[in-house]
PDB file of N, CA and C in Angstrom:
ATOM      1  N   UNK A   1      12.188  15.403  10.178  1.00  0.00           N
ATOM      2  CA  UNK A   1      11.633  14.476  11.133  1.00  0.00           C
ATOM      3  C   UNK A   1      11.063  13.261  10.398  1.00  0.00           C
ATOM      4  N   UNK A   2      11.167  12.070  11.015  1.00  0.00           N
ATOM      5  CA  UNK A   2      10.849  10.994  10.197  1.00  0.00           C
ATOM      6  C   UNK A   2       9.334  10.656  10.530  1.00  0.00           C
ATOM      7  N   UNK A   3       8.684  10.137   9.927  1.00  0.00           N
ATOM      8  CA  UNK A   3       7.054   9.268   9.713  1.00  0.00           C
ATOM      9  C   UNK A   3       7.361   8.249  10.489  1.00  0.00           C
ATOM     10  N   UNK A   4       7.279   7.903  11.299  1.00  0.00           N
ATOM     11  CA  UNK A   4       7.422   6.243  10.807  1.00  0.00           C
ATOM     12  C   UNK A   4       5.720   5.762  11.714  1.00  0.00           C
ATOM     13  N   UNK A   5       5.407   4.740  11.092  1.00  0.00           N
ATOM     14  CA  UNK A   5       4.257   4.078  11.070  1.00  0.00           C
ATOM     15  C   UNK A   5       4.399   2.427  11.071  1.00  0.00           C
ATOM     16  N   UNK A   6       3.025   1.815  10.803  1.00  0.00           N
ATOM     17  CA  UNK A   6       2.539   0.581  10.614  1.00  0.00           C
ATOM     18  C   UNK A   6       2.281  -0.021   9.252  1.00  0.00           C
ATOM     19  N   UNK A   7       2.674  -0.664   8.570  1.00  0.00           N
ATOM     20  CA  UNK A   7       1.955  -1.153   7.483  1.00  0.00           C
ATOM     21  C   UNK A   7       1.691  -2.063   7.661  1.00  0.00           C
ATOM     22  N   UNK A   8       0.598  -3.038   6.759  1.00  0.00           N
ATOM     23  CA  UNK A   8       0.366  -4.256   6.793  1.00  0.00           C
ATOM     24  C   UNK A   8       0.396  -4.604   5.465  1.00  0.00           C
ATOM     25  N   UNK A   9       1.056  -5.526   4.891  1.00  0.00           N
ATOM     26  CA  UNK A   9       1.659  -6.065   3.844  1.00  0.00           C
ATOM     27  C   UNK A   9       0.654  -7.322   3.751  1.00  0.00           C
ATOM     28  N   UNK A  10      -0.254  -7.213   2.546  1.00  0.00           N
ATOM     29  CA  UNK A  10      -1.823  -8.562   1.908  1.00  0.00           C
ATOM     30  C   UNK A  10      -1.216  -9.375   1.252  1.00  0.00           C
ATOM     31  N   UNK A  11      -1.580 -10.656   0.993  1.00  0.00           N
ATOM     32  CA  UNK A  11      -1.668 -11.688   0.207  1.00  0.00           C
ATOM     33  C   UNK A  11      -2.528 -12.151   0.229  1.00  0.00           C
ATOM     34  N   UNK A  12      -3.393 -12.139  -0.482  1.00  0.00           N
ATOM     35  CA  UNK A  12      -5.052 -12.573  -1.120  1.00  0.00           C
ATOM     36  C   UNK A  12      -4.516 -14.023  -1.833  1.00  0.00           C
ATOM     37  N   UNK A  13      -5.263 -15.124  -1.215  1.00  0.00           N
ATOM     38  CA  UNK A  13      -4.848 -16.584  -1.787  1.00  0.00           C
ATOM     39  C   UNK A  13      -6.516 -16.712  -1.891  1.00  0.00           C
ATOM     40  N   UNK A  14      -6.427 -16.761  -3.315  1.00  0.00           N
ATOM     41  CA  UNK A  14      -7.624 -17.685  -3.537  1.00  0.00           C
ATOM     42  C   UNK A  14      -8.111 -19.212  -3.156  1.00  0.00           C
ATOM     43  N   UNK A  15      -9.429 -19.150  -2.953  1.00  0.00           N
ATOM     44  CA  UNK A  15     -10.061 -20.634  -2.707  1.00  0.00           C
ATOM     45  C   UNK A  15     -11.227 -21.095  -2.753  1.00  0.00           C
ATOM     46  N   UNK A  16     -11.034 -21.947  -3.825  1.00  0.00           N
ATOM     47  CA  UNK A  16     -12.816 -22.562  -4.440  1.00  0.00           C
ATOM     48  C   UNK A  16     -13.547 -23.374  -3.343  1.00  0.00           C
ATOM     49  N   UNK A  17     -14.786 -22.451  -3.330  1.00  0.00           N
ATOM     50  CA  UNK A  17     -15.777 -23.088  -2.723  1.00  0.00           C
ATOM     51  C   UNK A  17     -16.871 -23.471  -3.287  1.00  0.00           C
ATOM     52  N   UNK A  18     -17.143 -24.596  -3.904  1.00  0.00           N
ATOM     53  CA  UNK A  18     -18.511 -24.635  -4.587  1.00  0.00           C
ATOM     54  C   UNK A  18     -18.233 -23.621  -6.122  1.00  0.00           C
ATOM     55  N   UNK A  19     -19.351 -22.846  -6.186  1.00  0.00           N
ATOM     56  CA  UNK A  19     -19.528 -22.291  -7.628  1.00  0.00           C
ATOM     57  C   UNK A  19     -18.706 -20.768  -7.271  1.00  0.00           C
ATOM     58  N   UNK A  20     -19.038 -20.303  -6.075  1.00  0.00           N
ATOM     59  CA  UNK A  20     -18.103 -19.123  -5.821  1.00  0.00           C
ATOM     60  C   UNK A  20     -16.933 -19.321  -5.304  1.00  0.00           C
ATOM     61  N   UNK A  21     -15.960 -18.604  -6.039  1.00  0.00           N
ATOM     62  CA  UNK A  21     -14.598 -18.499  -5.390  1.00  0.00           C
ATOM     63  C   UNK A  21     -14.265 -17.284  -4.430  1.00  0.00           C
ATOM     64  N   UNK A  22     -13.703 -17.801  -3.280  1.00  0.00           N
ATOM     65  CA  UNK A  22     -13.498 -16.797  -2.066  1.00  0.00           C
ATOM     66  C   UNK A  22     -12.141 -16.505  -2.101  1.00  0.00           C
ATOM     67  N   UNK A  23     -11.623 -15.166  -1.379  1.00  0.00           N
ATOM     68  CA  UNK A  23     -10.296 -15.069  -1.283  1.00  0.00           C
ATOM     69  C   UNK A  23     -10.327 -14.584   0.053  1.00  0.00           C
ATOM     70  N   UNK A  24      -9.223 -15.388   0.857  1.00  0.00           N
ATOM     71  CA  UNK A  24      -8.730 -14.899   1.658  1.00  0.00           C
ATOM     72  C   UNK A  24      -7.470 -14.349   1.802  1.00  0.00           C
ATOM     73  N   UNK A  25      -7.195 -13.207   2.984  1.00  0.00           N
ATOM     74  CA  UNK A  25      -6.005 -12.618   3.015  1.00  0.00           C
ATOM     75  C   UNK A  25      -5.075 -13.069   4.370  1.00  0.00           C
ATOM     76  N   UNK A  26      -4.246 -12.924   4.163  1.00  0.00           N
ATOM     77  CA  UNK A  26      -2.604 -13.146   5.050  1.00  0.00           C
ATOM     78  C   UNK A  26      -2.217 -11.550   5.080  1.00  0.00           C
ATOM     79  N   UNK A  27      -2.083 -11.252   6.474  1.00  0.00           N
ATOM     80  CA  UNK A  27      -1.949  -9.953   6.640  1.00  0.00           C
ATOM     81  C   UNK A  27      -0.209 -10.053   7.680  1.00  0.00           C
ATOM     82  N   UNK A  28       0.655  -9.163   7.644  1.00  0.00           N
ATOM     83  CA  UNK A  28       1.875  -9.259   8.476  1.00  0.00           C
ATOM     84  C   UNK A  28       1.802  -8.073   8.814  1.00  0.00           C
ATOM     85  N   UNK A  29       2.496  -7.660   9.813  1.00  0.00           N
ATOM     86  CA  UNK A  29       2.380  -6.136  10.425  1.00  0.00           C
ATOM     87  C   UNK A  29       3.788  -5.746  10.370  1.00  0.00           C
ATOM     88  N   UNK A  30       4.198  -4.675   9.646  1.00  0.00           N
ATOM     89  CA  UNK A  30       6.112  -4.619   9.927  1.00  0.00           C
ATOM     90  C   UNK A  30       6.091  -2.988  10.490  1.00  0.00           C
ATOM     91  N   UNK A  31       7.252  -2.730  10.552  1.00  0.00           N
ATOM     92  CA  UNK A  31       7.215  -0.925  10.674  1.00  0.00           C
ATOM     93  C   UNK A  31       7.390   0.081   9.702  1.00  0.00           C
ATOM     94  N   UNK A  32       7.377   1.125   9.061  1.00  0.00           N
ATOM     95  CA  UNK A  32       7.899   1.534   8.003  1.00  0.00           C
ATOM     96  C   UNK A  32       8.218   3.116   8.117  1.00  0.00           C
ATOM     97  N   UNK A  33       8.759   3.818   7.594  1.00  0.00           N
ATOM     98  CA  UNK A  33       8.759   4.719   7.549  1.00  0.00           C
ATOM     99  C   UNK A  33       8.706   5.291   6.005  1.00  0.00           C
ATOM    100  N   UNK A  34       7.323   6.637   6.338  1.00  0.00           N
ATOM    101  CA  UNK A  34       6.915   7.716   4.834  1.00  0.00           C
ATOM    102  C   UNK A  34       7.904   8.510   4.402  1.00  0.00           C
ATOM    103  N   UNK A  35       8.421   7.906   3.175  1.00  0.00           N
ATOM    104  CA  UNK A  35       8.954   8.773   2.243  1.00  0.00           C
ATOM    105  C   UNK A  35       8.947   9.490   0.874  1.00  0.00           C
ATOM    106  N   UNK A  36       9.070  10.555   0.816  1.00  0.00           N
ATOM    107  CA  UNK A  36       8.389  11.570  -0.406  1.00  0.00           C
ATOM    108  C   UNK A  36       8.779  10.969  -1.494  1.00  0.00           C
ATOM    109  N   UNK A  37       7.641  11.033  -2.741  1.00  0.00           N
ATOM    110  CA  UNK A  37       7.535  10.334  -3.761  1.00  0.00           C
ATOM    111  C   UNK A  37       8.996  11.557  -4.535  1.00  0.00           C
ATOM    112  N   UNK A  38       9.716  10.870  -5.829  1.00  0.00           N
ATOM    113  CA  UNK A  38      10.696  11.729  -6.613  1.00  0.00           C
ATOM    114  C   UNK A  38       9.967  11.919  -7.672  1.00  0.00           C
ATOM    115  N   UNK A  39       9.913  13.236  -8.276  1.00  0.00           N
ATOM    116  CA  UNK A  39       9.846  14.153  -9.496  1.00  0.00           C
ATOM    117  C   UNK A  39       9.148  12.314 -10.462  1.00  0.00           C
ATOM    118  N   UNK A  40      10.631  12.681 -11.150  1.00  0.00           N
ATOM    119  CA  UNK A  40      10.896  11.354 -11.982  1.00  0.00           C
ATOM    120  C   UNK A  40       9.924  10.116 -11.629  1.00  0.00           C
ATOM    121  N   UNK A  41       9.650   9.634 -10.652  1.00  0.00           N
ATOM    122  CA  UNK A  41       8.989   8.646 -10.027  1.00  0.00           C
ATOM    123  C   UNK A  41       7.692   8.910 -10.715  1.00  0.00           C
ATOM    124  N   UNK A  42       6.652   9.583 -10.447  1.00  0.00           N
ATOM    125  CA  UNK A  42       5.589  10.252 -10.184  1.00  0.00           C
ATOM    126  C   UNK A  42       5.066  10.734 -12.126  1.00  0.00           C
ATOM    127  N   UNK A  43       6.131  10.874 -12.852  1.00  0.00           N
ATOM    128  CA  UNK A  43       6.459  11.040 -14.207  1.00  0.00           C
ATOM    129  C   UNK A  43       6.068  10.046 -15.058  1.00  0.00           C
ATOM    130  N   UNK A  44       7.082   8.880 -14.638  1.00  0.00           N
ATOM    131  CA  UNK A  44       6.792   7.706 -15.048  1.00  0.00           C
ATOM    132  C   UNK A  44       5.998   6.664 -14.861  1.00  0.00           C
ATOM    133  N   UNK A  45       5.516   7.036 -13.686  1.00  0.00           N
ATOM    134  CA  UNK A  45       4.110   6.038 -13.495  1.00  0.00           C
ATOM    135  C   UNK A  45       3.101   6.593 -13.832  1.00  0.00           C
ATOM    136  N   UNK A  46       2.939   7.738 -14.380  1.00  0.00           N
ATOM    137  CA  UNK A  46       1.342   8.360 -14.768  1.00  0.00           C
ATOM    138  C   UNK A  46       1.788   8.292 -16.182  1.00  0.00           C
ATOM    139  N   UNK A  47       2.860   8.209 -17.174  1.00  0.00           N
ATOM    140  CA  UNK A  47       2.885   7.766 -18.511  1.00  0.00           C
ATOM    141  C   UNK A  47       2.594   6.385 -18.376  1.00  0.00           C
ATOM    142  N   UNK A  48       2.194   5.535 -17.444  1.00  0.00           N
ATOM    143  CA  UNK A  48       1.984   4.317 -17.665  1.00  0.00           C
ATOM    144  C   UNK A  48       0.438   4.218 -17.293  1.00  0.00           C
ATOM    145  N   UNK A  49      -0.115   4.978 -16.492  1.00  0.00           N
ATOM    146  CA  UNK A  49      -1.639   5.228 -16.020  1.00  0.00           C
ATOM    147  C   UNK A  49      -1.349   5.185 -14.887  1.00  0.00           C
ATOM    148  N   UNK A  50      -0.482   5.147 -14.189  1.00  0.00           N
ATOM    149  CA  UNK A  50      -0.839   5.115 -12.762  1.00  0.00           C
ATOM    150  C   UNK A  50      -0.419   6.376 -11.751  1.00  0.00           C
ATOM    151  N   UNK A  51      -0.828   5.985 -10.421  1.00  0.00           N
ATOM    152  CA  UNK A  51      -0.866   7.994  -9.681  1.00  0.00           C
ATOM    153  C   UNK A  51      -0.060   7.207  -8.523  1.00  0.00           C
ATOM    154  N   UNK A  52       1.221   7.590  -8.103  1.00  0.00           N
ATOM    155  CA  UNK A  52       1.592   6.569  -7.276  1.00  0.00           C
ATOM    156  C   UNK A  52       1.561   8.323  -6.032  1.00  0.00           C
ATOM    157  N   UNK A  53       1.050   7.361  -4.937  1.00  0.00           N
ATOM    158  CA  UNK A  53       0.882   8.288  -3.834  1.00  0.00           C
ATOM    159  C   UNK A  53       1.753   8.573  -2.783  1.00  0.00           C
ATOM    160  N   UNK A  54       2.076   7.693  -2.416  1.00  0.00           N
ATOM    161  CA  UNK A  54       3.194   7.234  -1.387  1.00  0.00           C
ATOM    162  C   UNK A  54       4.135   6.235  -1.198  1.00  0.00           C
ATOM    163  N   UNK A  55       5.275   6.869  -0.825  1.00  0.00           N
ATOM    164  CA  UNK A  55       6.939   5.264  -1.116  1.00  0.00           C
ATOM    165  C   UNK A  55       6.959   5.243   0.835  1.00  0.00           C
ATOM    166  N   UNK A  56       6.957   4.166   0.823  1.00  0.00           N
ATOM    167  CA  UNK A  56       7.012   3.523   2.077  1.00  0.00           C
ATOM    168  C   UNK A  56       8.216   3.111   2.476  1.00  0.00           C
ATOM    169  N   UNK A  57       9.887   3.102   3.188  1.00  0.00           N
ATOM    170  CA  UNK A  57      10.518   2.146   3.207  1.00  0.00           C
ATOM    171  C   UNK A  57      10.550   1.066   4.428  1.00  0.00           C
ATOM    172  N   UNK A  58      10.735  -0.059   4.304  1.00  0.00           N
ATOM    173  CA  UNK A  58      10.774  -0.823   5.369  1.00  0.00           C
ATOM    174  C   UNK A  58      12.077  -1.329   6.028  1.00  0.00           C
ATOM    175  N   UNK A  59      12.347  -1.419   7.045  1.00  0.00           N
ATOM    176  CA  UNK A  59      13.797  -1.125   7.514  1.00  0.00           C
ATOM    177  C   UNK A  59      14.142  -2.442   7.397  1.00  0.00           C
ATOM    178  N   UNK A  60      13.718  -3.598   6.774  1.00  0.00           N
ATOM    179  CA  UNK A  60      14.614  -4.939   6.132  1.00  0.00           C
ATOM    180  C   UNK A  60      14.229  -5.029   5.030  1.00  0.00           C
ATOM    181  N   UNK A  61      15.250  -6.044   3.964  1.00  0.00           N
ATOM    182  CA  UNK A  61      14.667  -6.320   2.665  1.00  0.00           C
ATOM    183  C   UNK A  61      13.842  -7.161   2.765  1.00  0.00           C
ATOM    184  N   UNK A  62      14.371  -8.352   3.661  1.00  0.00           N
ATOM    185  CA  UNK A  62      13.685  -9.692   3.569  1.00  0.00           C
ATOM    186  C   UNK A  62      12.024  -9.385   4.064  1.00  0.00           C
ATOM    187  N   UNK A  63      11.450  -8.436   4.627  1.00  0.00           N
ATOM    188  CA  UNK A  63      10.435  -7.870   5.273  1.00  0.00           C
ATOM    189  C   UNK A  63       9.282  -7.718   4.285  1.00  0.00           C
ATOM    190  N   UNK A  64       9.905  -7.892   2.718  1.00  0.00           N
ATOM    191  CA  UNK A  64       9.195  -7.502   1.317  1.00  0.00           C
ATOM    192  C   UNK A  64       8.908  -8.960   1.165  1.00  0.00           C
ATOM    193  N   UNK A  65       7.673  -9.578   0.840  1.00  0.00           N
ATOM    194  CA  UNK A  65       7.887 -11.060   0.491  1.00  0.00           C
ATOM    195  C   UNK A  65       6.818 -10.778  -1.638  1.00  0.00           C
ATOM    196  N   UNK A  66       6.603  -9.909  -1.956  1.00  0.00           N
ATOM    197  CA  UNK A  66       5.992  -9.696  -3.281  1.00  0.00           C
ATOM    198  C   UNK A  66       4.711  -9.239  -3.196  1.00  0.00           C
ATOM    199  N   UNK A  67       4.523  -8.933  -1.693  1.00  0.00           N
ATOM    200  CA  UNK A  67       2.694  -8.476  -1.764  1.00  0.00           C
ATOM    201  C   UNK A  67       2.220  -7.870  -2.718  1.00  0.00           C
ATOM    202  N   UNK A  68       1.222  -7.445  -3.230  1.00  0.00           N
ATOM    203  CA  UNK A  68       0.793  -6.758  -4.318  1.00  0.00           C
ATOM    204  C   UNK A  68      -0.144  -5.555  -3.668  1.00  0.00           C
ATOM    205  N   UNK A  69      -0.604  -5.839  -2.445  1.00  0.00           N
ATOM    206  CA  UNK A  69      -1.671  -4.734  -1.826  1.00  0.00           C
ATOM    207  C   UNK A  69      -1.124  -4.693  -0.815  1.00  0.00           C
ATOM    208  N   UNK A  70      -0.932  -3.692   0.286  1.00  0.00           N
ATOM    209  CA  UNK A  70      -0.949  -3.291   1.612  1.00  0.00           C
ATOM    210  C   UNK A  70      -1.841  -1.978   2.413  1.00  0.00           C
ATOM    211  N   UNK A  71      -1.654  -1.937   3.650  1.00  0.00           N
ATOM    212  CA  UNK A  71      -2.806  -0.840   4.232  1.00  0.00           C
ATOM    213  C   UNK A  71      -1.863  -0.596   5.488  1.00  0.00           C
ATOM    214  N   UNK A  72      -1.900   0.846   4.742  1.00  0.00           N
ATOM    215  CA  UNK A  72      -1.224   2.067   5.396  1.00  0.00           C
ATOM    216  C   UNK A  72      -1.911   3.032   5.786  1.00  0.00           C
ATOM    217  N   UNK A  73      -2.165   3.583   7.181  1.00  0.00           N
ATOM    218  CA  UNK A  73      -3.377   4.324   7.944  1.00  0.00           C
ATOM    219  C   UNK A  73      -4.700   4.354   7.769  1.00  0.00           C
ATOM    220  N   UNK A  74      -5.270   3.271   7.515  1.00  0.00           N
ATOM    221  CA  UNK A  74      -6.706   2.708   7.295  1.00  0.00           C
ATOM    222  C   UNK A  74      -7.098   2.525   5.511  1.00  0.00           C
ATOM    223  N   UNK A  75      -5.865   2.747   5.005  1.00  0.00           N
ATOM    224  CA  UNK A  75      -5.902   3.388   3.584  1.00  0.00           C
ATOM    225  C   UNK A  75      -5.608   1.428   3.068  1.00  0.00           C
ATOM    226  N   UNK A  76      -6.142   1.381   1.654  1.00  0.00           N
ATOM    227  CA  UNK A  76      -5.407   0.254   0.856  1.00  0.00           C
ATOM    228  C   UNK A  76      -4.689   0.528  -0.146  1.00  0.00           C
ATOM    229  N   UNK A  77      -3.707  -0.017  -0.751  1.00  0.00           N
ATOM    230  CA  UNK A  77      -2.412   0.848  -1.419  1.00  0.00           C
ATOM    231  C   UNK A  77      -2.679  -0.619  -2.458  1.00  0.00           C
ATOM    232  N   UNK A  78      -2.248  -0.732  -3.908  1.00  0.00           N
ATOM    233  CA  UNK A  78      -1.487  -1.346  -4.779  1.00  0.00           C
ATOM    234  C   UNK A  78      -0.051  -0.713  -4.558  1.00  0.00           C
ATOM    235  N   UNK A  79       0.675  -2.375  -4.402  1.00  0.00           N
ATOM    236  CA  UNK A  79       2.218  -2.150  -4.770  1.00  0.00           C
ATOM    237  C   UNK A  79       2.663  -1.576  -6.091  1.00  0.00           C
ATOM    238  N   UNK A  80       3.115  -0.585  -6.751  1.00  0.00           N
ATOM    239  CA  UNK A  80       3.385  -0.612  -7.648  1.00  0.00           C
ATOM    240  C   UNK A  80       4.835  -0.666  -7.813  1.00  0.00           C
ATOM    241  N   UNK A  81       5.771  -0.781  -7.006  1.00  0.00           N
ATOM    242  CA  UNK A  81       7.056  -1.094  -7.554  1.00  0.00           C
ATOM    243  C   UNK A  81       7.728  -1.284  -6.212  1.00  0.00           C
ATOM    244  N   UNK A  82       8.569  -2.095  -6.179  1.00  0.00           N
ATOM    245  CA  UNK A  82       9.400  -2.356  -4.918  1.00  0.00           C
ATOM    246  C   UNK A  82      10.940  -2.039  -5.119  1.00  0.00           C
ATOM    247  N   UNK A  83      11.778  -1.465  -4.332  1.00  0.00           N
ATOM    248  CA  UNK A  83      12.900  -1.561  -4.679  1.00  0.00           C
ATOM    249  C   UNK A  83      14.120  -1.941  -3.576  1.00  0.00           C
ATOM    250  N   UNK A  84      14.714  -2.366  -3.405  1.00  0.00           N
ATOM    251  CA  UNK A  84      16.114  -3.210  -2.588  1.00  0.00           C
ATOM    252  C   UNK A  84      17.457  -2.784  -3.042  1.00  0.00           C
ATOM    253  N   UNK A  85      17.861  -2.237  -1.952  1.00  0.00           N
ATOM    254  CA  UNK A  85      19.747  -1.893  -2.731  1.00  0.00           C
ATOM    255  C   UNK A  85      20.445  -2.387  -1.640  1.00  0.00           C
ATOM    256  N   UNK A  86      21.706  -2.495  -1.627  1.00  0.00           N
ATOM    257  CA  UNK A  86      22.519  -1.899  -0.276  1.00  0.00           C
ATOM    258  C   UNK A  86      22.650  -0.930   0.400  1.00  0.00           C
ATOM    259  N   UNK A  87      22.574   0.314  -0.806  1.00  0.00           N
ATOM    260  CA  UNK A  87      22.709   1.051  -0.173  1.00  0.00           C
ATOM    261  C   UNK A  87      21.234   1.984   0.766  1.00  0.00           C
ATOM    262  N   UNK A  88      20.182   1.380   0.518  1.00  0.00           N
ATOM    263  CA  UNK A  88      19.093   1.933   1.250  1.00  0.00           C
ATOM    264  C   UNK A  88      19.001   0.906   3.166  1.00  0.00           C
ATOM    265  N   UNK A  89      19.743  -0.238   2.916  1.00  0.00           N
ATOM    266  CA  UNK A  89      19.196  -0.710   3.933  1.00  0.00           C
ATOM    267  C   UNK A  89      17.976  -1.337   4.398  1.00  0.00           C
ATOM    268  N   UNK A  90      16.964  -1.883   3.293  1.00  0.00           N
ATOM    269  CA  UNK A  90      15.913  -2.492   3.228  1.00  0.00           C
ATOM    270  C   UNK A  90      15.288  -2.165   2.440  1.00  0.00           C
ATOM    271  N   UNK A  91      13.820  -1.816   1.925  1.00  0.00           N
ATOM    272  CA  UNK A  91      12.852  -2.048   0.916  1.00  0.00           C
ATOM    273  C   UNK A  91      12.205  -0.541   0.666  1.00  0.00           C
ATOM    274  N   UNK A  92      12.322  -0.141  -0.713  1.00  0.00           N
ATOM    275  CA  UNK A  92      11.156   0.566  -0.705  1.00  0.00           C
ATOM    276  C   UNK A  92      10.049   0.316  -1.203  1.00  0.00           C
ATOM    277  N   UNK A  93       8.524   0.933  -0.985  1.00  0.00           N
ATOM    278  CA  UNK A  93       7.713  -0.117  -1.624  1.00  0.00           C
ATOM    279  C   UNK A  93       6.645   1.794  -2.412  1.00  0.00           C
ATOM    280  N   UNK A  94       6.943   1.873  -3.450  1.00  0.00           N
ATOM    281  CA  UNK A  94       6.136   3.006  -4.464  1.00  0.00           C
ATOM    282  C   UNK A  94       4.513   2.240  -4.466  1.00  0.00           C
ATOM    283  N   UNK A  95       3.472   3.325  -3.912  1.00  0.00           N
ATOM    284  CA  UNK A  95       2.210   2.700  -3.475  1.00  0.00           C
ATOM    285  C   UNK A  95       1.241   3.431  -4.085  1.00  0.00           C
ATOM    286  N   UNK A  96       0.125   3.220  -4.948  1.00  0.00           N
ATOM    287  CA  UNK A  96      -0.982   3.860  -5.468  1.00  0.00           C
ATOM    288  C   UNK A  96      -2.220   3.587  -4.778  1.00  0.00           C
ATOM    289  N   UNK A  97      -2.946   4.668  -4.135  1.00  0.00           N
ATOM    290  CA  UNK A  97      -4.227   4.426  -3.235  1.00  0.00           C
ATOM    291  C   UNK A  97      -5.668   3.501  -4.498  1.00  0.00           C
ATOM    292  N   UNK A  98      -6.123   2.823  -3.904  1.00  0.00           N
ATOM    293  CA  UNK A  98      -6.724   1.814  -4.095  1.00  0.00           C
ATOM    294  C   UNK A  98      -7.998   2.787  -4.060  1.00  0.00           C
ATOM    295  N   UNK A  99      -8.684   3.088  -5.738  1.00  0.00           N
ATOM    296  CA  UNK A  99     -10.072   3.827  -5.466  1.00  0.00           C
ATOM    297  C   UNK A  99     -10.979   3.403  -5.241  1.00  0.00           C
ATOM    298  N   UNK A 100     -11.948   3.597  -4.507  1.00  0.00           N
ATOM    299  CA  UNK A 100     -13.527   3.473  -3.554  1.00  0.00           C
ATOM    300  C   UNK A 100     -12.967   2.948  -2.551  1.00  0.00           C
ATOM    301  N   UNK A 101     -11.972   3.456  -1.790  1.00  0.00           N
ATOM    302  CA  UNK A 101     -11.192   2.549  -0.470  1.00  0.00           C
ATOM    303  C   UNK A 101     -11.417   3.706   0.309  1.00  0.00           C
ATOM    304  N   UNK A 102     -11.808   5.209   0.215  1.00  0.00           N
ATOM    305  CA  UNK A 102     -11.978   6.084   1.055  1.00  0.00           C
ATOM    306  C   UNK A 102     -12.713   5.501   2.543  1.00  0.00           C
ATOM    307  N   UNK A 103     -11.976   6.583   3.704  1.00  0.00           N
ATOM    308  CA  UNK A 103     -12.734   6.179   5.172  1.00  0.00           C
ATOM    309  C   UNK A 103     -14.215   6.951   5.081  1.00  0.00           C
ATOM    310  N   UNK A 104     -15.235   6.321   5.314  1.00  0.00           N
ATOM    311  CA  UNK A 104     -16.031   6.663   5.488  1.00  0.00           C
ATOM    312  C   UNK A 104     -16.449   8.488   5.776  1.00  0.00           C
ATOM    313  N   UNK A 105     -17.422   9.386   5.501  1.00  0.00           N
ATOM    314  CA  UNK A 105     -17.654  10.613   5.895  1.00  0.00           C
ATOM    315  C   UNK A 105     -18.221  10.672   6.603  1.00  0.00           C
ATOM    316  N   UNK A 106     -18.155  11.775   8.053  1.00  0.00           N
ATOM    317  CA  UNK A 106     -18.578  11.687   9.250  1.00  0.00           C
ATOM    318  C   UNK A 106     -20.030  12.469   8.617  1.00  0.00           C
ATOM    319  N   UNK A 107     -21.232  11.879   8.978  1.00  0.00           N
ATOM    320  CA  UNK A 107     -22.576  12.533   8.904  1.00  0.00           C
ATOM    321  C   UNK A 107     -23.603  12.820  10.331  1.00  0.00           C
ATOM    322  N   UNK A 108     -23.260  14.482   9.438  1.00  0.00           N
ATOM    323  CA  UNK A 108     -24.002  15.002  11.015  1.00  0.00           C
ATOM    324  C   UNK A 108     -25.240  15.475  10.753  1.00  0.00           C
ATOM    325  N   UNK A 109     -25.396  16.313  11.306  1.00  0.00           N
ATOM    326  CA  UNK A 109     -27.185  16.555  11.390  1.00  0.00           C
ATOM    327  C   UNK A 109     -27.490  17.362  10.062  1.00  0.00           C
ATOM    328  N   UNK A 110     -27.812  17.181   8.793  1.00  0.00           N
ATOM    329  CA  UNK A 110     -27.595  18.083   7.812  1.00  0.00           C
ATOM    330  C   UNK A 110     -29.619  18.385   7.591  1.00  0.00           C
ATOM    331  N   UNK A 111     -29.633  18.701   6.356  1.00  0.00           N
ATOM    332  CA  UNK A 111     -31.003  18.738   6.100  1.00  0.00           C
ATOM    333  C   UNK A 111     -32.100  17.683   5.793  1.00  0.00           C
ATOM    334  N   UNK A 112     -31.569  16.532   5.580  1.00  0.00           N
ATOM    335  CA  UNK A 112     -32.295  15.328   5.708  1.00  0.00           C
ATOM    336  C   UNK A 112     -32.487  15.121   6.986  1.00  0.00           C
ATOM    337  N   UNK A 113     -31.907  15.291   7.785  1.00  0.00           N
ATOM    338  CA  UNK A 113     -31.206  14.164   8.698  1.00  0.00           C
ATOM    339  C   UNK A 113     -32.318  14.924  10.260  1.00  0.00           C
TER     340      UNK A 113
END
């Protein structure tokens, strides 16, 4: 059975204001569907340092414009590798969860509280 979901694909453009620089983001909404990370995949990105979590594909190529961050079920992802063939039919995008990006913990009545 297939995933399929929402992503939103970031572009953070910087812009000087005064002494602080602000960034704003460009957000696009496409559709995608979750697909399981490969052996090999998962191998080679943690000999490089990285933990890639989830491959996303998007059902066009042109749909990929180089984002570097996106947010997939409230989650923020680094792009870590994109890939385009013919024979897939649009984009895959290999995604590493973005740490201290966790959803909040529901707090209930504990012993402080």
């Amino acid at each position: 059975m297939k995933k399929v979901g929402i992503v939103y694909l970031i572009t953070e453009k910087p812009e000087a204001r005064g002494v602080l620089d602000q960034v704003t983001e460009e957000r696009r909404k496409t559709f995608c569907e979750e697909k399981s990370l490969a052996c090999s995949e998962v191998y080679q990105a943690r000999a490089s340092g990285h933990s890639p979590t989830i491959r996303l594909k998007l059902p066009q190529e042109f749909e990929y414009r180089g984002e570097t961050i996106c947010e997939y079920k409230g989650e923020q992802y680094a792009i870590l590798r994109d890939y385009t063939d013919e024979k897939i039919f649009g984009a895959e995008l290999t995604l590493e969860r973005i740490r201290g990006n966790a959803a909040p913990a529901e707090t209930g009545g504990g012993e402080n509280g």
